[in-house]
C-alpha atoms as a PDB file:
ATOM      1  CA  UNK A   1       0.000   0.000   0.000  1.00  0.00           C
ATOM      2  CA  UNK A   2       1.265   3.546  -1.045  1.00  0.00           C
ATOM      3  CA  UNK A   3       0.938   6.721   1.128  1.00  0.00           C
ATOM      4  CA  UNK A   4      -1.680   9.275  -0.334  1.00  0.00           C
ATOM      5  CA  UNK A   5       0.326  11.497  -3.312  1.00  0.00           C
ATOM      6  CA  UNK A   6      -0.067  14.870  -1.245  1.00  0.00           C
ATOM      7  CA  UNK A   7       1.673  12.621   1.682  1.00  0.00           C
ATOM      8  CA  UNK A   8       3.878  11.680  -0.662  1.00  0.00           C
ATOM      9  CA  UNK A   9       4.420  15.009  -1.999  1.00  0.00           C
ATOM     10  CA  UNK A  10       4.649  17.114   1.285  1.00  0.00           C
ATOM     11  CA  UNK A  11       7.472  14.653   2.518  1.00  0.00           C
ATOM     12  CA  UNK A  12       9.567  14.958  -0.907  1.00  0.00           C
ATOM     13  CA  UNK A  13       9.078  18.822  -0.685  1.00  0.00           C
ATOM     14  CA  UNK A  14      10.487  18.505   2.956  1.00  0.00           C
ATOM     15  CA  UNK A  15      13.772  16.206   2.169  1.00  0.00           C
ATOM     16  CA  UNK A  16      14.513  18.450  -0.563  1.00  0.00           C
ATOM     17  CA  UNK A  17      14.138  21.212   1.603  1.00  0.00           C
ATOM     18  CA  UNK A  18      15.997  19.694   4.703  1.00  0.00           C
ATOM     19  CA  UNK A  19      19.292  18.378   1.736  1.00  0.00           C
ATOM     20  CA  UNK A  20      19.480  21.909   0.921  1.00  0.00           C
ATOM     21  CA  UNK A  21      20.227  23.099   4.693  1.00  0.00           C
ATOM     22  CA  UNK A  22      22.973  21.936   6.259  1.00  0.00           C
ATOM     23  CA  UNK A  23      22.256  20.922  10.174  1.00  0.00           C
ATOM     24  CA  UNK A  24      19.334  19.371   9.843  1.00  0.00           C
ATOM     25  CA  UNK A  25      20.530  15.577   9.609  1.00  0.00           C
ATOM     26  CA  UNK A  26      18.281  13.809  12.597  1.00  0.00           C
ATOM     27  CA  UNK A  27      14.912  15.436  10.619  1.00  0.00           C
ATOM     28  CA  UNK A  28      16.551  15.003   7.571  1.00  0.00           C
ATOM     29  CA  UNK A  29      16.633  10.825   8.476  1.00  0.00           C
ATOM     30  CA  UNK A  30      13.590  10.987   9.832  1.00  0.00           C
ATOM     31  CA  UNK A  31      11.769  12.042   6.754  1.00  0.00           C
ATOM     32  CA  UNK A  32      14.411   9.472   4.678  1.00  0.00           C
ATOM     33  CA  UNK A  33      12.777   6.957   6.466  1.00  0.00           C
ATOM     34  CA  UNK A  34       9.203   8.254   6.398  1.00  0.00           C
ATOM     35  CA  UNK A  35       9.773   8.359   2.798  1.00  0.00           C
ATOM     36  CA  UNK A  36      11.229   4.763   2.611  1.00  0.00           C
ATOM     37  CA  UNK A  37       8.428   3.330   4.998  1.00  0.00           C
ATOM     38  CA  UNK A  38       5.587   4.892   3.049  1.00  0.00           C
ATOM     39  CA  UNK A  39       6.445   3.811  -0.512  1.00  0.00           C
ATOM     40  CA  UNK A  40       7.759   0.290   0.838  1.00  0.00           C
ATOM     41  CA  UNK A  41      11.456   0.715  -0.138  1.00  0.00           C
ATOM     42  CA  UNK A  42      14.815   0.628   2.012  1.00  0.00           C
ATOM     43  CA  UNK A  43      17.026   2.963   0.187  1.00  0.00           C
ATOM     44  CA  UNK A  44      16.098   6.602   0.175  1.00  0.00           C
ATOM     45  CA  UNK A  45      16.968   6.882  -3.690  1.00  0.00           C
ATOM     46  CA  UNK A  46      14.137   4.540  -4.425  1.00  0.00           C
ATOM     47  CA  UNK A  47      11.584   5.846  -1.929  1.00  0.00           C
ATOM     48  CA  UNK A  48      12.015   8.987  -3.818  1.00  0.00           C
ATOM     49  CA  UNK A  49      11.577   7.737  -7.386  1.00  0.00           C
ATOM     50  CA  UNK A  50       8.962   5.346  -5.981  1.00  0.00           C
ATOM     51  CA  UNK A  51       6.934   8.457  -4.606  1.00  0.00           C
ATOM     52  CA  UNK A  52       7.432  10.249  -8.100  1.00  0.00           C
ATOM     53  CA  UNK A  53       6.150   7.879 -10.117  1.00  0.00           C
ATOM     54  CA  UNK A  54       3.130   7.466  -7.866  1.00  0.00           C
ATOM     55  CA  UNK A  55       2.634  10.288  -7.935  1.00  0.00           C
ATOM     56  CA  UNK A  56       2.847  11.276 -11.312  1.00  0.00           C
ATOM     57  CA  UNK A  57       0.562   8.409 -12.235  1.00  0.00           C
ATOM     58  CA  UNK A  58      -2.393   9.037  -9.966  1.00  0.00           C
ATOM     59  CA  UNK A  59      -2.425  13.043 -11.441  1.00  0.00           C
ATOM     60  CA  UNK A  60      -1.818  11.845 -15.179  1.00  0.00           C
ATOM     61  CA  UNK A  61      -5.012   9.923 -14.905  1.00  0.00           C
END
């Protein structure tokens, strides 16, 4: 089961966010693993793609 797309999207626009401030590393692996948890992967790079392409394919439809 996938988290809802706005979930999805709210935590990618948050780990970009947190990447692009240095200092930030607990909340930074906290969303990493949000992310990984709620699209069912265990490497951030995947739970990232994973939540891109779900969401781009519930709005394309």
């Amino acid at each position: 089961m996938m988290a809802h797309p706005d979930t999805l999207r709210k935590l990618l626009d948050r780990y970009e966010a947190l990447r692009a401030r240095p200092g930030h590393q607990q909340e930074l692996d906290d969303v990493s693993y949000t992310l990984c948890v709620s699209t069912g992967t265990r490497d951030i790079r995947d739970a990232i793609r994973a939540a891109r392409a779900h969401i781009a394919d519930v709005y394309a439809a």
